[in-house]
Protein backbone atom coordinates (compact mmCIF):
# COMPACT_ATOMS: atom_id res chain seq x y z
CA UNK A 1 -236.60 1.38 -90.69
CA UNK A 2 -240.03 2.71 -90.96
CA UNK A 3 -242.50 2.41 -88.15
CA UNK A 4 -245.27 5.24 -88.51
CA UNK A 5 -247.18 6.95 -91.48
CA UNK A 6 -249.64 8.79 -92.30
CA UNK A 7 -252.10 8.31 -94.97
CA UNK A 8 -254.14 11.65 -96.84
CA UNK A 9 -257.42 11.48 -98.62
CA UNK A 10 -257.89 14.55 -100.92
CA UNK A 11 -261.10 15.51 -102.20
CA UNK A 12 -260.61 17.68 -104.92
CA UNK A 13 -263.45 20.54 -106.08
CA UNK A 14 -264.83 19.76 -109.36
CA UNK A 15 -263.02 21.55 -112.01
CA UNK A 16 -259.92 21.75 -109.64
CA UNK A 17 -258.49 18.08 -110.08
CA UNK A 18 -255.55 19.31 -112.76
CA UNK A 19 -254.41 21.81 -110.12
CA UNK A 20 -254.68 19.65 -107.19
CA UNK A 21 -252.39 16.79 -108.97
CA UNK A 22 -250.19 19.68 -109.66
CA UNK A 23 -249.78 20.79 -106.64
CA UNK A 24 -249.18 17.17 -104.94
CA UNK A 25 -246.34 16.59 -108.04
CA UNK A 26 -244.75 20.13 -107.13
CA UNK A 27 -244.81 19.33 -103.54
CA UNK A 28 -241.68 16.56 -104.04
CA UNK A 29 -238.51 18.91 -103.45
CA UNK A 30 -240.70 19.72 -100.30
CA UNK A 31 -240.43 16.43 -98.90
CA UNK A 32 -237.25 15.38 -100.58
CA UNK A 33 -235.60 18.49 -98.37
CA UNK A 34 -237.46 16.88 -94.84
CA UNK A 35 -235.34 14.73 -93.43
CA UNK A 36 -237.16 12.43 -91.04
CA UNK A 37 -239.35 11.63 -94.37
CA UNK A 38 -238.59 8.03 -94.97
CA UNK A 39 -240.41 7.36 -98.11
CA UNK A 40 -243.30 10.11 -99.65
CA UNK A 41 -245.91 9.44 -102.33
CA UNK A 42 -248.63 11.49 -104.12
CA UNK A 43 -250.90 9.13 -105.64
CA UNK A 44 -254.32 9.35 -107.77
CA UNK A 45 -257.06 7.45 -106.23
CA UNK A 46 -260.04 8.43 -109.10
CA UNK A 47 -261.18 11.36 -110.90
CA UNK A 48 -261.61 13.66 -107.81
CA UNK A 49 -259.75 11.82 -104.84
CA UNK A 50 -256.01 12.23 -104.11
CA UNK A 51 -253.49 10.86 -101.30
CA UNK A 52 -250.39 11.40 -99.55
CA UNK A 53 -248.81 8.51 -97.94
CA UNK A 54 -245.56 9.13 -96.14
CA UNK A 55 -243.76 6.81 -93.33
CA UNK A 56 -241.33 7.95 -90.73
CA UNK A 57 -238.65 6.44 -88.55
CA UNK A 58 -240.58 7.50 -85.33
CA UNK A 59 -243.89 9.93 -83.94
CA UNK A 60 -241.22 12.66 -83.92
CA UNK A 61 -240.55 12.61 -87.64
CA UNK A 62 -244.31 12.16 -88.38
CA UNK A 63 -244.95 15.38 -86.29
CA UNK A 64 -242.87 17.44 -87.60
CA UNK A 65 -244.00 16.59 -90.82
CA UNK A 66 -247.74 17.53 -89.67
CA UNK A 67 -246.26 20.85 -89.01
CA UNK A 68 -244.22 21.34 -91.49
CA UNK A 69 -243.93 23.12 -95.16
CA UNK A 70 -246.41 20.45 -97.46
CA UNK A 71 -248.94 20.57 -94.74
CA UNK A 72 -249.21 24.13 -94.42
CA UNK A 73 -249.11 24.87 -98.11
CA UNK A 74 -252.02 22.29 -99.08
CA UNK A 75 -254.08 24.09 -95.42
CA UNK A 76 -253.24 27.38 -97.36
CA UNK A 77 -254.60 26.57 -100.61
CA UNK A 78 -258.06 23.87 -99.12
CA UNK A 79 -260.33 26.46 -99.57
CA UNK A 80 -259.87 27.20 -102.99
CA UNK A 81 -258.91 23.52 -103.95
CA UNK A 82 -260.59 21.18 -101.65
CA UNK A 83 -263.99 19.74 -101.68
CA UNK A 84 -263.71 18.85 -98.12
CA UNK A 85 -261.21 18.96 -95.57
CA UNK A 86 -258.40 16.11 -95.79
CA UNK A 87 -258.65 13.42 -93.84
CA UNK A 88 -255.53 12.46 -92.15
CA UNK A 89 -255.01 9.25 -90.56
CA UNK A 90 -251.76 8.24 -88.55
CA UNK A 91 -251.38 4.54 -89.57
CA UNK A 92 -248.63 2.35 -88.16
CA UNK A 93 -246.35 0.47 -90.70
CA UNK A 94 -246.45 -3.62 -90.26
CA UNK A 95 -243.71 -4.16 -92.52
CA UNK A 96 -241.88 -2.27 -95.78
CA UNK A 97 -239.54 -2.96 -98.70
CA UNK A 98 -237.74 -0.01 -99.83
CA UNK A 99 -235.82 0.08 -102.38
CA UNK A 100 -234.16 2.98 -104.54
């Protein structure tokens, strides 16, 4: 069962909002391969703004997401993508359906 999340904003530059949805799709066999990853979405928000929401069993599967291969590759690539930093809140999950 899920507990924790986390929930991404993503600001795209202007001009870079192709590449940034491009990145976010390619980033799937990332999270597919993590295994404390419970569920993992890239979703469009409007023209510019992206997201990222993810839940975990527990803090420990949220942290070592935070530190792990999406995370750094989207912190490698802000600069030339990124209108501003993402903003990256830990939410707690109330309740979930999941369902393949």
């Amino acid at each position: 069962m899920v507990k924790v999340g986390l929930l991404a904003r993503i600001v795209a530059k202007p001009g870079k909002e192709e590449e940034v949805a491009g990145f976010l799709a390619g980033a799937l066999p990332l999270a597919q391969r993590e295994e404390a990853t419970a569920v993992w979405f890239a979703i469009r928000l409007g023209p510019q703004e992206f997201g990222i929401f993810d839940a975990f069993a527990d803090d420990a599967g949220r942290r070592a997401h935070l530190e792990g291969s999406i995370a750094a590759a989207l912190m490698a690539r802000a600069g030339e993508l990124l209108a501003e930093p993402p903003r990256i809140d830990q939410v707690d999950v109330l309740a979930a359906k999941l369902h393949a």
